[in-house]
C-alpha atoms as a PDB file:
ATOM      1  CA  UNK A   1     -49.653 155.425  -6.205  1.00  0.00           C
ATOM      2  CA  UNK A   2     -52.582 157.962  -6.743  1.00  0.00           C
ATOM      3  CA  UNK A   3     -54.074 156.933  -3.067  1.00  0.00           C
ATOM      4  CA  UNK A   4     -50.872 157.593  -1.984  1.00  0.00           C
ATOM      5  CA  UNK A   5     -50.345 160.999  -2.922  1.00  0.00           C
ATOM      6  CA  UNK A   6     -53.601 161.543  -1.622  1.00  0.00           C
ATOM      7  CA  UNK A   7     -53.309 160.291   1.920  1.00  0.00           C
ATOM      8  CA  UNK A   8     -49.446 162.408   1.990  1.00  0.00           C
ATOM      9  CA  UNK A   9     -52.297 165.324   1.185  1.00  0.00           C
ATOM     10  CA  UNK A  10     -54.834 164.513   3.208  1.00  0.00           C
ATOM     11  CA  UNK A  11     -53.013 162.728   6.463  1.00  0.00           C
ATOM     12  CA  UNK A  12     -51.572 166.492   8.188  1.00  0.00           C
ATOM     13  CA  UNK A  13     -54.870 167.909   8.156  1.00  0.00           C
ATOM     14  CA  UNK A  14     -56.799 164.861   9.143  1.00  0.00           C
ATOM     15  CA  UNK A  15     -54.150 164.818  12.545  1.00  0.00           C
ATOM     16  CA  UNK A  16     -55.058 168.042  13.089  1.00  0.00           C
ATOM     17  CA  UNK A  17     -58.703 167.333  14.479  1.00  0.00           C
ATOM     18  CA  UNK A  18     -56.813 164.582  16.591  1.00  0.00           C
ATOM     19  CA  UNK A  19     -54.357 166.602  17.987  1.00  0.00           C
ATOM     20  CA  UNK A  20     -57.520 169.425  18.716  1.00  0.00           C
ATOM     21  CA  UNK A  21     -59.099 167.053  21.068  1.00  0.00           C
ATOM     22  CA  UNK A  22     -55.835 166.901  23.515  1.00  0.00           C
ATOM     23  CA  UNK A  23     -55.943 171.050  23.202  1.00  0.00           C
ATOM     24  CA  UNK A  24     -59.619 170.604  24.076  1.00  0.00           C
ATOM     25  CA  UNK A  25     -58.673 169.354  27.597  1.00  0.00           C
ATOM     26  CA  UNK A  26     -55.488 171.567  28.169  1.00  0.00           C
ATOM     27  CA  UNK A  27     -57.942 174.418  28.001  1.00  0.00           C
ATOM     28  CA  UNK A  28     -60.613 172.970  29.826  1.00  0.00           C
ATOM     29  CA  UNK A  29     -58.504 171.869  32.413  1.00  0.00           C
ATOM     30  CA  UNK A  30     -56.999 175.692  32.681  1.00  0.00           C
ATOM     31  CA  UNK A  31     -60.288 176.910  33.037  1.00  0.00           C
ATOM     32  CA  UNK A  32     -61.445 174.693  36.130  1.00  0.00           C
ATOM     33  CA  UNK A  33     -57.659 176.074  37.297  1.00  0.00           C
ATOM     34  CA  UNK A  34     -58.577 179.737  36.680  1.00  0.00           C
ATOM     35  CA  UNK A  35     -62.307 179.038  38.517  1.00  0.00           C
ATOM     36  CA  UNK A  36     -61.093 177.456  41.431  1.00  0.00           C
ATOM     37  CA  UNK A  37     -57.939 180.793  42.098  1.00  0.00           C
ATOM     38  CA  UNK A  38     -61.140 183.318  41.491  1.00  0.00           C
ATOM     39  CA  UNK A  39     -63.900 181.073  43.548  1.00  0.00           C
ATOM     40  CA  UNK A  40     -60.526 181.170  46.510  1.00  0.00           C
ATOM     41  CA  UNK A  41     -59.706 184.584  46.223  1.00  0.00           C
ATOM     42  CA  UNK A  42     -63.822 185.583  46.129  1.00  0.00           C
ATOM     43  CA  UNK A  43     -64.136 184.256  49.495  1.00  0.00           C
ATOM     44  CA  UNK A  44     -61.586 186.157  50.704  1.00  0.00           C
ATOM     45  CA  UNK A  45     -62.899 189.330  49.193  1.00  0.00           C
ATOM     46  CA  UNK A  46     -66.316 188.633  50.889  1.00  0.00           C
ATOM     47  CA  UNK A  47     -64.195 188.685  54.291  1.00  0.00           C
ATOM     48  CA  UNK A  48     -62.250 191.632  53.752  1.00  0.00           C
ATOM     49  CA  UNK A  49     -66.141 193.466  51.883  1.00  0.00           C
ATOM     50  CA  UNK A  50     -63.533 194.428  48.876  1.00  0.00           C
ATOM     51  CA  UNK A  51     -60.730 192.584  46.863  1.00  0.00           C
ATOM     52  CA  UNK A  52     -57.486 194.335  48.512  1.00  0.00           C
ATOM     53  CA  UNK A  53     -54.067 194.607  46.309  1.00  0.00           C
ATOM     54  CA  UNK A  54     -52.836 191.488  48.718  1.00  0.00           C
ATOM     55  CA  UNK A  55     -55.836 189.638  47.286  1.00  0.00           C
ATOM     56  CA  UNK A  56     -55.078 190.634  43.715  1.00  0.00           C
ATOM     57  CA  UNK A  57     -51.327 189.749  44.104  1.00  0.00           C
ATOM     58  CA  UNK A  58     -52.656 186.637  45.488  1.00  0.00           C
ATOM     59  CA  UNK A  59     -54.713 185.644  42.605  1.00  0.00           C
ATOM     60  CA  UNK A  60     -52.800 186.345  40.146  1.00  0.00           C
ATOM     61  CA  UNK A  61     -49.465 184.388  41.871  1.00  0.00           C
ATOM     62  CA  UNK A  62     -52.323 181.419  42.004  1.00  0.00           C
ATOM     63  CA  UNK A  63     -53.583 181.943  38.231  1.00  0.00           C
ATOM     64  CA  UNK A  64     -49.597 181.876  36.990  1.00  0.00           C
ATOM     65  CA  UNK A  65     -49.186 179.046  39.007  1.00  0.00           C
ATOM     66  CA  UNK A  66     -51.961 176.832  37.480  1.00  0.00           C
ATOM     67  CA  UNK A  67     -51.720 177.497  34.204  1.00  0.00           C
ATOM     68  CA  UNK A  68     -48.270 177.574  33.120  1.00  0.00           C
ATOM     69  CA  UNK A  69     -48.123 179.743  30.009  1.00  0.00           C
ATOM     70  CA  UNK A  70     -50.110 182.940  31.660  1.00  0.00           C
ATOM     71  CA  UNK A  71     -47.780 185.581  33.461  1.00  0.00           C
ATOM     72  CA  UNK A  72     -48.817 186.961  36.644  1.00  0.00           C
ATOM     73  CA  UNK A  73     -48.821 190.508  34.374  1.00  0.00           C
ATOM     74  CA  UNK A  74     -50.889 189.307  31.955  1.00  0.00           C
ATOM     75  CA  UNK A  75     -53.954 188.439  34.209  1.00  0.00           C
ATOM     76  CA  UNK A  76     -56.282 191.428  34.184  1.00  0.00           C
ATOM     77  CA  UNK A  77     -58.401 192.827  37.363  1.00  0.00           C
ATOM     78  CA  UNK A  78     -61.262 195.003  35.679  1.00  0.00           C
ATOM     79  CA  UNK A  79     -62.262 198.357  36.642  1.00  0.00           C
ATOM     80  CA  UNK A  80     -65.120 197.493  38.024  1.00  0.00           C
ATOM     81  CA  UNK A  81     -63.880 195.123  40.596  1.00  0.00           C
ATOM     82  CA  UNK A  82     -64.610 196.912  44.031  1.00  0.00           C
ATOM     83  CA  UNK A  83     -61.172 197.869  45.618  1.00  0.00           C
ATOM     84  CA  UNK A  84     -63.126 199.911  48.396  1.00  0.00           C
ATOM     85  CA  UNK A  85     -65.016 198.009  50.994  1.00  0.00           C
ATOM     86  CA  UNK A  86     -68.415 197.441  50.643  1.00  0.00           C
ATOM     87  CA  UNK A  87     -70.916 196.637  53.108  1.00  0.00           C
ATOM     88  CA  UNK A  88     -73.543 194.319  54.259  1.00  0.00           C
ATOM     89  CA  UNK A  89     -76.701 195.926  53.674  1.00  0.00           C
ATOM     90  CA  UNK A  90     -77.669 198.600  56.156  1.00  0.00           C
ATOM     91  CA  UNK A  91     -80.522 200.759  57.040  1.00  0.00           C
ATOM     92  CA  UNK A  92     -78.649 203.147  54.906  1.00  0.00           C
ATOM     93  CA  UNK A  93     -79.375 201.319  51.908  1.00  0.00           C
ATOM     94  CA  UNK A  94     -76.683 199.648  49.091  1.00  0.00           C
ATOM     95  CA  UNK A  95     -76.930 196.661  47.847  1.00  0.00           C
ATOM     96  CA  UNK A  96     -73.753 194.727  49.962  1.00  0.00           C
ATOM     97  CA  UNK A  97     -72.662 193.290  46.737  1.00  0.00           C
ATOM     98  CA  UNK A  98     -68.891 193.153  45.738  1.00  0.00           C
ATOM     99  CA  UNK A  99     -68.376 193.188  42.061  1.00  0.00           C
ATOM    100  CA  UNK A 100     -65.047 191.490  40.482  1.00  0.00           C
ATOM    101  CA  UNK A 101     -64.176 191.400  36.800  1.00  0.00           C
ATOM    102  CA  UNK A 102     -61.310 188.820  36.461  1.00  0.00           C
ATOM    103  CA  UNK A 103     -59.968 188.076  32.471  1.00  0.00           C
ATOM    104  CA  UNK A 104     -57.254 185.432  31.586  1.00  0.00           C
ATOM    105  CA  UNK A 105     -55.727 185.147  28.599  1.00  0.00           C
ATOM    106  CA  UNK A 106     -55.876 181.645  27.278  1.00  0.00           C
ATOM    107  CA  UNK A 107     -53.070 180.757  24.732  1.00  0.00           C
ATOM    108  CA  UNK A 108     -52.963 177.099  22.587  1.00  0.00           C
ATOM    109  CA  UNK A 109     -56.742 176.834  22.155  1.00  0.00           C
ATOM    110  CA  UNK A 110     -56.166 175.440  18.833  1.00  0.00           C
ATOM    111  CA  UNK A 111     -53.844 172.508  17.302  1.00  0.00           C
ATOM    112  CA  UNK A 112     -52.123 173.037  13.610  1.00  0.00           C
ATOM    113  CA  UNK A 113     -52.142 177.123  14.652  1.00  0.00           C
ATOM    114  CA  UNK A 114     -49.210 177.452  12.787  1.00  0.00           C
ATOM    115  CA  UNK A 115     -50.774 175.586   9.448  1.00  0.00           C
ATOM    116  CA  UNK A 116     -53.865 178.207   9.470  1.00  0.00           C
ATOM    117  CA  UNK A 117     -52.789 181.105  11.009  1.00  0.00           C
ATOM    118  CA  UNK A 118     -49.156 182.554   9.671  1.00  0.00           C
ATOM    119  CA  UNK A 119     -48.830 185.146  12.525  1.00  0.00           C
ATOM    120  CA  UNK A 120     -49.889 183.293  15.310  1.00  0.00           C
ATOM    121  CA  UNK A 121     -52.970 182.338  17.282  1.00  0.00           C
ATOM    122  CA  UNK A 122     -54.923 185.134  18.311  1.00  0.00           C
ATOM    123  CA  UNK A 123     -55.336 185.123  22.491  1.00  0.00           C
ATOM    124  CA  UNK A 124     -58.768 183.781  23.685  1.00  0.00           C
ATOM    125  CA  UNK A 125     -60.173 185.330  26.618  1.00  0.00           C
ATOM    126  CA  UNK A 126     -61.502 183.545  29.658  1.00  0.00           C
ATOM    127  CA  UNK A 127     -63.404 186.580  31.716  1.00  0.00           C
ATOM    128  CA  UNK A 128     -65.459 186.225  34.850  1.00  0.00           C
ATOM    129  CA  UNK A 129     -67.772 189.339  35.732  1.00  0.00           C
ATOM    130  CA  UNK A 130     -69.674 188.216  38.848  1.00  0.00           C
ATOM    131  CA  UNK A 131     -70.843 189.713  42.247  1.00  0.00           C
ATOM    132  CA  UNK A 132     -70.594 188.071  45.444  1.00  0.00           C
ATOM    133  CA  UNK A 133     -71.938 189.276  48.832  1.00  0.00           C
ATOM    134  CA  UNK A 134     -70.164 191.034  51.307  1.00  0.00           C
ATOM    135  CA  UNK A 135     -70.077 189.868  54.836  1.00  0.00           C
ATOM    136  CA  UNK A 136     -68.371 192.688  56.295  1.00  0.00           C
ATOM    137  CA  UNK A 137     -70.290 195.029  58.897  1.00  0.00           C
ATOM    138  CA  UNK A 138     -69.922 198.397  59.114  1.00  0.00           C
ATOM    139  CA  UNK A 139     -68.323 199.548  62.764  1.00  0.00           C
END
């Protein structure tokens, strides 16, 4: 009877670190969704030498599409991320690079949340703060 009340004890948090490996892919899985929306919508920025509010809207319809539980709102475009066109490199100088700082929220990272933390999970960030070359030439 003793084992018993031991493995009622024991058996919910032992499930737990099953039930984390499953979460484990979700979020890896929504990460290779997130990289491949960015890696689409970076080659279009290169095109265009700046990411343009049609290639915003576009990425973040694509994000909220892949991974279910993010919002098209919630998807955040940095400050840094060049709006204005930027240029190949010219005899003028500059470097040609277009910087983009893209964060997702990522939400059920962990399994048994609601055992360990009473007011929720706090939101894990995926962020990507890259440059990527512009191929655009000046007129």
């Amino acid at each position: 009877m003793k084992q018993f009340i031991v493995l009622a004890a024991t058996l919910p948090l032992l499930l737990v670190f099953i039930m984390q490996f499953s979460a484990d892919q979700q979020y890896r899985l929504s990460v290779v969704a997130v990289d491949d929306a960015v890696y689409a919508a970076k080659e279009m920025a290169r095109q265009e030498g700046c990411f343009t509010p049609e290639i915003i809207d576009w990425l973040k319809q694509e994000i909220s599409k892949k991974v279910k539980s993010v919002e098209p709102a919630e998807v955040v475009i940095g400050k840094g991320t060049d709006t204005e066109p930027v240029y190949r490199i010219t005899a003028a100088g500059g470097t040609g690079l277009i910087h983009y700082q893209i964060s997702v929220p990522m939400k059920n990272t962990m399994a048994g949340r609601s055992l360990l933390h009473a007011s929720g999970e706090p939101v894990r960030w995926y962020i990507i703060d890259a440059y990527t070359p512009s191929e655009l030439l000046p007129d």
